[in-house]
C-alpha atoms as a PDB file:
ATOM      1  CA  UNK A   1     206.139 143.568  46.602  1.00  0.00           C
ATOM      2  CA  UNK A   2     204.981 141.060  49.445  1.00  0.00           C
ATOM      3  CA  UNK A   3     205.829 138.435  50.206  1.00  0.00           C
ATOM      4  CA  UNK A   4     204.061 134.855  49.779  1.00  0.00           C
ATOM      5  CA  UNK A   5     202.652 133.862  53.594  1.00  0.00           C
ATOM      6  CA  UNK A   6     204.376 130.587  54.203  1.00  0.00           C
ATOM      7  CA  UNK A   7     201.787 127.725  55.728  1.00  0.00           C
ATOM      8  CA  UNK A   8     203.970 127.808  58.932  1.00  0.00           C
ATOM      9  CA  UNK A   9     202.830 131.506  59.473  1.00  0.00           C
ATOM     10  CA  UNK A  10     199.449 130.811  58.772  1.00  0.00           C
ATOM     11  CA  UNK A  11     198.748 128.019  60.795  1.00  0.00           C
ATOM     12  CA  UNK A  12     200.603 129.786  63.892  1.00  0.00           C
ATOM     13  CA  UNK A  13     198.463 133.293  63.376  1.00  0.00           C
ATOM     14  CA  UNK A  14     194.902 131.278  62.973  1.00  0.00           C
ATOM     15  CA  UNK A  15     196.391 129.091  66.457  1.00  0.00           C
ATOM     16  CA  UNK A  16     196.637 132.852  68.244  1.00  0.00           C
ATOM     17  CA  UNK A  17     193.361 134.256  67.099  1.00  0.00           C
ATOM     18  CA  UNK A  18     191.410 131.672  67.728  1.00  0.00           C
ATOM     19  CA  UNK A  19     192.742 131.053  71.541  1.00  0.00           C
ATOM     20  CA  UNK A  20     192.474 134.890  72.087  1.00  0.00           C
ATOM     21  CA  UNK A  21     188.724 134.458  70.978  1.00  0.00           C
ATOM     22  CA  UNK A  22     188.310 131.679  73.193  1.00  0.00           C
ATOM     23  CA  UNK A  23     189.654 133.159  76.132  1.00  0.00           C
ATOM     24  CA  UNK A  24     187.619 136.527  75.445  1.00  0.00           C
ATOM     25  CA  UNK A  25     184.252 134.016  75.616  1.00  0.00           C
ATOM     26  CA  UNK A  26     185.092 132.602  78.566  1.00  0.00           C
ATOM     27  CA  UNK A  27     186.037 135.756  80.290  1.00  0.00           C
ATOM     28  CA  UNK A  28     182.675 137.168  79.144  1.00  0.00           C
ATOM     29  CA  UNK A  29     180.900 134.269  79.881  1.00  0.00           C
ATOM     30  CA  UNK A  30     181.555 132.893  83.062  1.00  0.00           C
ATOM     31  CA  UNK A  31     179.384 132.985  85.918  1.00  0.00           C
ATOM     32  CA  UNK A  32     180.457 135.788  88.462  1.00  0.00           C
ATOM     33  CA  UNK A  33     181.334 134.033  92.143  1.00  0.00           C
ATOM     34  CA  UNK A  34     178.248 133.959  94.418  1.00  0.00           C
ATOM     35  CA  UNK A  35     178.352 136.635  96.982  1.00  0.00           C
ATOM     36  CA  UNK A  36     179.924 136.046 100.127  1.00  0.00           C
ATOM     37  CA  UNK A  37     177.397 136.770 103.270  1.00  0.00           C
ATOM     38  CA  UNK A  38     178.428 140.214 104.835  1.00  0.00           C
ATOM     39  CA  UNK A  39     180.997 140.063 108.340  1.00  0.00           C
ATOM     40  CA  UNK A  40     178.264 139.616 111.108  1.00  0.00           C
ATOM     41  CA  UNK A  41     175.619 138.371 109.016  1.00  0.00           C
ATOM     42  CA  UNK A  42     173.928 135.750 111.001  1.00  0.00           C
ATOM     43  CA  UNK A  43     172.470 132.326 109.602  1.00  0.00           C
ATOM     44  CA  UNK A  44     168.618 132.312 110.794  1.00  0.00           C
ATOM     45  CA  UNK A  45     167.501 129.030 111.501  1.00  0.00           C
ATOM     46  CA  UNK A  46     163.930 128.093 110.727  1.00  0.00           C
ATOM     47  CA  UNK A  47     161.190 128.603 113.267  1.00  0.00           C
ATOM     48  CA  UNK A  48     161.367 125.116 115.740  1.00  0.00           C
ATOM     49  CA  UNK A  49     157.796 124.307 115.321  1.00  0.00           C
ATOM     50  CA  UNK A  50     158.357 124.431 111.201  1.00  0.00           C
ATOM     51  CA  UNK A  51     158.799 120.376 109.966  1.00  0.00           C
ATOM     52  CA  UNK A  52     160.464 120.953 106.911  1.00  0.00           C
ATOM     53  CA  UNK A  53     160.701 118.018 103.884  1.00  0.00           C
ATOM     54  CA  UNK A  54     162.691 117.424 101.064  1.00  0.00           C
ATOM     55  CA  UNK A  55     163.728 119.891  98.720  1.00  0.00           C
ATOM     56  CA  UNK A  56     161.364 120.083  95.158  1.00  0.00           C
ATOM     57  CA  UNK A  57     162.835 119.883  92.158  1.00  0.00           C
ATOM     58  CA  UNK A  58     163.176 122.733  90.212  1.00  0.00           C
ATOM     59  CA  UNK A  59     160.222 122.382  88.082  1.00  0.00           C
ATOM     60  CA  UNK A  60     158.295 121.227  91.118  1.00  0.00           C
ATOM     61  CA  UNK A  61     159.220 124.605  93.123  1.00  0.00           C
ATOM     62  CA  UNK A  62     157.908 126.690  89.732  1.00  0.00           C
ATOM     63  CA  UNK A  63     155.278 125.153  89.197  1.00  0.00           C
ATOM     64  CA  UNK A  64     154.454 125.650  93.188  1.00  0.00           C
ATOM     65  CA  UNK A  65     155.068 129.121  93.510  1.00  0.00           C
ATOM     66  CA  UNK A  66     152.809 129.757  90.381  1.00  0.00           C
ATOM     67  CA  UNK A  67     149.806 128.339  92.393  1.00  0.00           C
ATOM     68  CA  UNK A  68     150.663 131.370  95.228  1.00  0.00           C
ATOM     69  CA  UNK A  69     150.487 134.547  92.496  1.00  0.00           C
ATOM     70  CA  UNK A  70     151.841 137.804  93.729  1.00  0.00           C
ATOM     71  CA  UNK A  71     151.808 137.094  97.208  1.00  0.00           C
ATOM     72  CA  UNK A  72     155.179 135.563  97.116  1.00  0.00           C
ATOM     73  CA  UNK A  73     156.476 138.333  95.333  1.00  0.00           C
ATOM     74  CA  UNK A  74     158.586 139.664  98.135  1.00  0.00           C
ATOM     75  CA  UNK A  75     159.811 135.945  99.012  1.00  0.00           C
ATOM     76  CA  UNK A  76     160.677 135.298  95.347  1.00  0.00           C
ATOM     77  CA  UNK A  77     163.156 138.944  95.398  1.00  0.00           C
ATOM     78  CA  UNK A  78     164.785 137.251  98.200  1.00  0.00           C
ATOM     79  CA  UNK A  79     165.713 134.390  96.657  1.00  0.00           C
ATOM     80  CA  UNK A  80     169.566 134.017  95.248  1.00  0.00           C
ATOM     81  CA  UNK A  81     170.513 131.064  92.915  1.00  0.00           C
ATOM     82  CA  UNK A  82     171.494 127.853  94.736  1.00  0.00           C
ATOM     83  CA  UNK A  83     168.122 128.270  97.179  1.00  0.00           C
ATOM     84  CA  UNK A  84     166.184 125.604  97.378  1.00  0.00           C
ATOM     85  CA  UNK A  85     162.341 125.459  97.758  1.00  0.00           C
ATOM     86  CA  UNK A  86     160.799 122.614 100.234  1.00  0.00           C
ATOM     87  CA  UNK A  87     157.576 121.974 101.461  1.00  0.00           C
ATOM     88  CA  UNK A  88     156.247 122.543 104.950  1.00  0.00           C
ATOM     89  CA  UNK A  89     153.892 122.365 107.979  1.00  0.00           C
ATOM     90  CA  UNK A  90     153.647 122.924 111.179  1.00  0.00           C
ATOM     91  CA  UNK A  91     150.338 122.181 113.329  1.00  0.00           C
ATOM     92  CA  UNK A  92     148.395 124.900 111.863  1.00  0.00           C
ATOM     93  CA  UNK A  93     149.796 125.751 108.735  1.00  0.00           C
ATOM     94  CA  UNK A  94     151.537 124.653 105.479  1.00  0.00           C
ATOM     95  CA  UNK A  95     152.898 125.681 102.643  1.00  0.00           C
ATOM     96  CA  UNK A  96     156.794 126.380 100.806  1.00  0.00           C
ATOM     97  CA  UNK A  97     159.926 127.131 102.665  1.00  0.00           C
ATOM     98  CA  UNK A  98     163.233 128.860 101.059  1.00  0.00           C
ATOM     99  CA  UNK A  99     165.769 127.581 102.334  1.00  0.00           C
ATOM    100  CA  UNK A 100     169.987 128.818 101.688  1.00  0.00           C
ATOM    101  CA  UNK A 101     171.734 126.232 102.759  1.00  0.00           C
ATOM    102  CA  UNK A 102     170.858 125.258 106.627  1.00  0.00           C
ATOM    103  CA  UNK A 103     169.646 129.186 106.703  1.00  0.00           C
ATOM    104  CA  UNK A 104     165.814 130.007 106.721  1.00  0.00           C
ATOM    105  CA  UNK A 105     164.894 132.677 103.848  1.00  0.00           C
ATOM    106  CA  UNK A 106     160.950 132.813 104.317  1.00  0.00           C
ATOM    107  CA  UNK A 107     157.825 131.100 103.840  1.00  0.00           C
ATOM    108  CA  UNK A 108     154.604 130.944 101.500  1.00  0.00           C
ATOM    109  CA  UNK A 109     151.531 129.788 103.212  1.00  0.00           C
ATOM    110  CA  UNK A 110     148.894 127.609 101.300  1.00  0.00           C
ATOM    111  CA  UNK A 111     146.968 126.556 104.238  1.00  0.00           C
ATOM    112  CA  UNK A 112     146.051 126.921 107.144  1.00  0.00           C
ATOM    113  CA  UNK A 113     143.750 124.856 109.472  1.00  0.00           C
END
């Protein structure tokens, strides 16, 4: 015959399981480290002529790449979390920049005179 589970026992066994299913969220959860760039990989800075502003918000880039359809479709596979999306123009043409940081990723051209 068993014996009765004393509250002691209890209490210490629900403590364990639930920490172990905690720490088995968070280990499935978490967001993997961003990518270091490759040894040698150089930093392109944007063109000189290219006057770039402010970076859009994230609804504000969305909503501006939607306006471009498929042909930023190649820019958009580029693109790694943390990019930021800012307008630009230089004395012919304007449109969205990608920017990584103070690299240049590419360019989407709305206009151009």
């Amino acid at each position: 015959m068993l014996a009765k589970p004393k509250a002691v026992q209890i209490v210490l066994w629900s403590v364990v399981i639930a920490a172990s299913a905690l720490l088995a969220a968070f280990l499935l959860f978490r967001q993997p480290p961003l990518p270091a760039l490759p040894q040698g990989a150089s930093c392109p800075s944007p063109p000189p002529n290219l006057q770039i502003g402010p970076a859009l918000s994230l609804d504000q880039a969305i909503e501006a790449f939607d306006g471009y359809g498929q042909e930023v479709a190649a820019l958009r596979a580029q693109m790694q979390p943390g990019d930021s999306v800012h307008e630009f123009q230089t004395a012919t043409t304007g449109g969205h920049a990608v920017m990584r940081g103070k690299c240049y990723v590419g360019r989407a051209v709305s206009w151009v005179r």
